[in-house]
Protein backbone atom coordinates (compact mmCIF):
# COMPACT_ATOMS: atom_id res chain seq x y z
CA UNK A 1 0.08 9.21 2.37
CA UNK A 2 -3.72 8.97 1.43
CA UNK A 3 -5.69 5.24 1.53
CA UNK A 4 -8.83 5.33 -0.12
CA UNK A 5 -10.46 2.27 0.92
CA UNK A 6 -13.00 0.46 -1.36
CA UNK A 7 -15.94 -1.92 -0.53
CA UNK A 8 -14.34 -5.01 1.38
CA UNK A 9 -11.09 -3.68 1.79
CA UNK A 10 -8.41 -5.81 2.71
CA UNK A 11 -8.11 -4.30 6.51
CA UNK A 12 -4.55 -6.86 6.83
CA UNK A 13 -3.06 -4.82 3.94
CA UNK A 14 -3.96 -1.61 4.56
CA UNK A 15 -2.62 -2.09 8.85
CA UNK A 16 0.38 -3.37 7.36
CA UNK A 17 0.86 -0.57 5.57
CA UNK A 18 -0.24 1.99 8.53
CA UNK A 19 1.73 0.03 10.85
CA UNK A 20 5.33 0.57 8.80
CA UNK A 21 4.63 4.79 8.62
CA UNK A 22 3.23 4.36 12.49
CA UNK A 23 6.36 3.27 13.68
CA UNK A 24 8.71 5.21 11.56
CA UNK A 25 7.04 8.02 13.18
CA UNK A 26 7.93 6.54 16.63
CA UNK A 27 11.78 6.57 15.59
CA UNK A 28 11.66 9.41 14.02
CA UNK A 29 8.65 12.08 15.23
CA UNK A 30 6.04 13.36 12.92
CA UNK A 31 8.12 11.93 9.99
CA UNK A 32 4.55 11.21 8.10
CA UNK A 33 0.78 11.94 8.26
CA UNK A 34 -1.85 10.08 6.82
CA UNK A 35 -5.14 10.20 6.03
CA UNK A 36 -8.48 7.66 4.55
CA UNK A 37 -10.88 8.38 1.93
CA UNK A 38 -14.20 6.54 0.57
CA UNK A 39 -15.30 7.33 -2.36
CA UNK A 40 -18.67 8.26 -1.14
CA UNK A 41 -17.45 9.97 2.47
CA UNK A 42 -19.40 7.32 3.51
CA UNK A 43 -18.19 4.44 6.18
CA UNK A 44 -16.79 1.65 4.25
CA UNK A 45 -16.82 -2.35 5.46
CA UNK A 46 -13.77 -4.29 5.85
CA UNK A 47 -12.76 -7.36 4.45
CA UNK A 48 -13.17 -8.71 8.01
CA UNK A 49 -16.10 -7.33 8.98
CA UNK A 50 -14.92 -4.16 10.63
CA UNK A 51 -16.82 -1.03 9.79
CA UNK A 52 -13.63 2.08 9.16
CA UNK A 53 -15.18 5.96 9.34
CA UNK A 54 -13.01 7.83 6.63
CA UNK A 55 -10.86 11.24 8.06
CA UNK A 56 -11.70 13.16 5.09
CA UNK A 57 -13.88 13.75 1.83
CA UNK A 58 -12.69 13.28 -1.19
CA UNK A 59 -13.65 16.20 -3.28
CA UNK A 60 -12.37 19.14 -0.89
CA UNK A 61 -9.02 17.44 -0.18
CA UNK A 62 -5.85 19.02 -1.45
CA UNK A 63 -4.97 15.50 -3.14
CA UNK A 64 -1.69 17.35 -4.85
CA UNK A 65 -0.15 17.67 -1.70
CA UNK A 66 -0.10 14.07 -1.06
CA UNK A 67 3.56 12.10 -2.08
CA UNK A 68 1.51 8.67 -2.75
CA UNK A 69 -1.83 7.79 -2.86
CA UNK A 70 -3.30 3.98 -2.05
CA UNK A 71 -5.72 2.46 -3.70
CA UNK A 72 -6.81 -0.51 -1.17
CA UNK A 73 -9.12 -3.33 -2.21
CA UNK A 74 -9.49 -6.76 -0.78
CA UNK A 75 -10.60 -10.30 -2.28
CA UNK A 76 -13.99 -9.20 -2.38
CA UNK A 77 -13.92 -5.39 -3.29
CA UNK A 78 -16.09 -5.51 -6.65
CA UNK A 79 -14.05 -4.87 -10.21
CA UNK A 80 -16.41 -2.49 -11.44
CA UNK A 81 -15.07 1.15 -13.27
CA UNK A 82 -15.79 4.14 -11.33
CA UNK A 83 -15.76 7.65 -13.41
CA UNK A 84 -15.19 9.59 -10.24
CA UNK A 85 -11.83 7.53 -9.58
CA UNK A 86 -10.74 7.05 -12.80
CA UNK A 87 -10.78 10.68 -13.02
CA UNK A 88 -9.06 11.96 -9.65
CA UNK A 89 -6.17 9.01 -10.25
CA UNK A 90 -5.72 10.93 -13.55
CA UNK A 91 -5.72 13.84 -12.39
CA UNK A 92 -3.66 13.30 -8.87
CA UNK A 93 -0.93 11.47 -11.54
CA UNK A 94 -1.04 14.64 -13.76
CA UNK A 95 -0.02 16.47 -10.76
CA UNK A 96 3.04 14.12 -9.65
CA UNK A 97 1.27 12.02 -7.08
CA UNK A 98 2.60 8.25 -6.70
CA UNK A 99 0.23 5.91 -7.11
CA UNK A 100 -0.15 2.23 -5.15
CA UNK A 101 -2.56 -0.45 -5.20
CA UNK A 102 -3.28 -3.20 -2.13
CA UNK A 103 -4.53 -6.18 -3.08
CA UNK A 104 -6.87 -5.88 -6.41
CA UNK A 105 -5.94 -1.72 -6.30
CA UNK A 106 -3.69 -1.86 -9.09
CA UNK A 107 -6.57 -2.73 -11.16
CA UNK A 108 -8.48 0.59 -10.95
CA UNK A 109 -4.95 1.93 -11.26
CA UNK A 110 -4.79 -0.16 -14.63
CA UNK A 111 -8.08 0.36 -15.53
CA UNK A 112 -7.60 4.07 -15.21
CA UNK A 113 -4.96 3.62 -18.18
CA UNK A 114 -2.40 4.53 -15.72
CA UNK A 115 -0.14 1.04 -15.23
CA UNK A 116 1.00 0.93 -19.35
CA UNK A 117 4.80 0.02 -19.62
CA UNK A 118 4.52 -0.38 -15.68
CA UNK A 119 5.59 -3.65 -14.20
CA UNK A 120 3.04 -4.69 -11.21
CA UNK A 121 1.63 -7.09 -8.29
CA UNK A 122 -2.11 -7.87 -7.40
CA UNK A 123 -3.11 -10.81 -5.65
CA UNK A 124 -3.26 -13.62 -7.93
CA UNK A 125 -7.46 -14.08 -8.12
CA UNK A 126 -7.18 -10.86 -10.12
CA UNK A 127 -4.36 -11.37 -12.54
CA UNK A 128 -5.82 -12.05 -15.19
CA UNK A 129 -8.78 -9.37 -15.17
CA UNK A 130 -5.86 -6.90 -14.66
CA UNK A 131 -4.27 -8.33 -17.62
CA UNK A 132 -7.32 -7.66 -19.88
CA UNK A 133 -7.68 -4.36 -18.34
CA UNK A 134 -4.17 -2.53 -18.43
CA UNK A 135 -2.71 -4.96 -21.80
CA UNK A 136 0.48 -2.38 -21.81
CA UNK A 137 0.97 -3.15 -18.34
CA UNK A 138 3.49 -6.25 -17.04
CA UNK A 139 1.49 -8.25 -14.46
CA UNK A 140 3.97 -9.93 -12.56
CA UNK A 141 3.35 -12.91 -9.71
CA UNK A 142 5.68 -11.06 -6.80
CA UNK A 143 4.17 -10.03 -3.54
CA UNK A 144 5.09 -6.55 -4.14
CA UNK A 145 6.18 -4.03 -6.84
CA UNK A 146 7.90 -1.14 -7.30
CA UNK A 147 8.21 0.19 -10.56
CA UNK A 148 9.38 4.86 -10.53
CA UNK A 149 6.13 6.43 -9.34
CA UNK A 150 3.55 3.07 -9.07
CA UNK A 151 3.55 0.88 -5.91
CA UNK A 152 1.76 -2.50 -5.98
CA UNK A 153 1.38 -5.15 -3.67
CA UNK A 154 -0.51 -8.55 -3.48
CA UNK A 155 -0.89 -9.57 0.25
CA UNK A 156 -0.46 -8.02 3.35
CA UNK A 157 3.27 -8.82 3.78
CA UNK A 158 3.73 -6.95 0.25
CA UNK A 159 1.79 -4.36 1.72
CA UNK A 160 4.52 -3.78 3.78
CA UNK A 161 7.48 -4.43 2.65
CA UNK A 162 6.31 -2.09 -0.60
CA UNK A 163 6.16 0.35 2.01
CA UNK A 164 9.22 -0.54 3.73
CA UNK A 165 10.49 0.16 0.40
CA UNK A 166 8.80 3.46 -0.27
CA UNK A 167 10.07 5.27 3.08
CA UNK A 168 13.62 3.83 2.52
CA UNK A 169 13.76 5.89 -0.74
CA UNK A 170 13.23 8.74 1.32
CA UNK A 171 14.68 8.10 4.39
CA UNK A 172 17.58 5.57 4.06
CA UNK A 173 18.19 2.16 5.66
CA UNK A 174 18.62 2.61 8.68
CA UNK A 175 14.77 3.87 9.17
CA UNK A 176 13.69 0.69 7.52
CA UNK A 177 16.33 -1.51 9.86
CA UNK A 178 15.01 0.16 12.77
CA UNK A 179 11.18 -0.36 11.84
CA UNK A 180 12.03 -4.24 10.49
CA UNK A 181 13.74 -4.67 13.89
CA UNK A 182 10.35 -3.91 16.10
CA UNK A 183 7.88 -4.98 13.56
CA UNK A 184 9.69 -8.02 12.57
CA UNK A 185 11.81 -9.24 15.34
CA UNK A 186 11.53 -12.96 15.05
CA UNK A 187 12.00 -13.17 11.50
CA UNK A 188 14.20 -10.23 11.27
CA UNK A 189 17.58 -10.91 8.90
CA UNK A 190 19.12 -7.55 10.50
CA UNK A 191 19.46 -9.17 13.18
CA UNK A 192 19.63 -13.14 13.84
CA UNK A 193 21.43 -15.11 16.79
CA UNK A 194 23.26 -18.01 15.46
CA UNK A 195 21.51 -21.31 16.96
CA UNK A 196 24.66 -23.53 17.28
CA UNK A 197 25.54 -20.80 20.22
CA UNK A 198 24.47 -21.10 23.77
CA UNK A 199 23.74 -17.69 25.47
CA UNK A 200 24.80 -17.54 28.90
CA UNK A 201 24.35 -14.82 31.55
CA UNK A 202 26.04 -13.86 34.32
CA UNK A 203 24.56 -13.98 37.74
């Protein structure tokens, strides 16, 4: 999976994210590799103020080999076209890459002419610029969405679960029961005590 992260990134969302393929890989070894782009090569700023170094450049990067490639923005990240990633989300698309968008991504996925008769999720700020800018495109209000090859999320916990969602495609439930189980553990509805019951324990 490949993140490019934009200008004031949502750095929630895109952990998230990381932290569902991080721990698949610690049930299951080396299950996936990712990687981050900018689209300068440049070091990009967080939405919280952390500065991220990308792994790779964009241009020189076998992008076809990738199963699903993230667009991540953040409440801040400008909506302004780009040519340059207009043109390599076209072009990775062509070539039977997924698509997903954190945050405000789906919009440069939209704008890109690449969300029409796609259902999708952005964070609600941005609805209605999405709207204008992908009009064959249905702009829904969940936290995530996942609609064949494009993968859209809202929030951080969207983030997540839409990626949650994404590796049990691939992989089955019982991955994603095993990562909900550590990552979620409180709130977790694989596996819940019930609270009328006293748990005692032997001595």
């Amino acid at each position: 999976m490949g993140f490019i992260l934009l200008d004031h990134f949502s750095l929630p969302s895109f952990t998230n994210a990381l932290d569902a393929l991080v721990t698949a890989n610690l049930l299951r070894a080396d299950l996936y590799s990712t990687c981050t782009f900018t689209l300068d090569g440049q070091e990009v700023m967080s939405d919280l103020g952390i500065i991220i170094r990308p792994d790779h450049d964009l241009a020189p990067y076998p992008l076809a080999d990738l199963k699903l490639l993230v667009v991540c923005g953040g409440l801040r990240t400008p909506l302004r076209a780009d040519a340059q990633l207009r043109t390599l989300l076209k072009k990775v698309a062509d070539k039977g890459v997924a698509l997903a968008g954190l945050w405000n991504g789906a919009w440069f996925i939209g704008e890109a002419g690449l969300l029409d008769a796609y259902r999708c999720a952005i964070h609600p700020e941005h609805r209605p610029a999405l709207a204008e800018a992908a009009q064959h495109s249905q702009v829904t209000s969940e936290s995530f969405m996942i609609d064949r090859d494009r993968y859209t999320a809202a929030s951080p916990g969207g983030a997540f679960h839409m990626v949650l969602e994404w590796i049990g495609q691939a992989h089955g439930a019982g991955l994603v029961d095993g990562i909900s189980h550590i990552l979620e553990f409180e709130a977790s509805k694989y596996r819940r005590l019930n609270p009328t019951l006293h748990v005692t324990m032997a001595a």
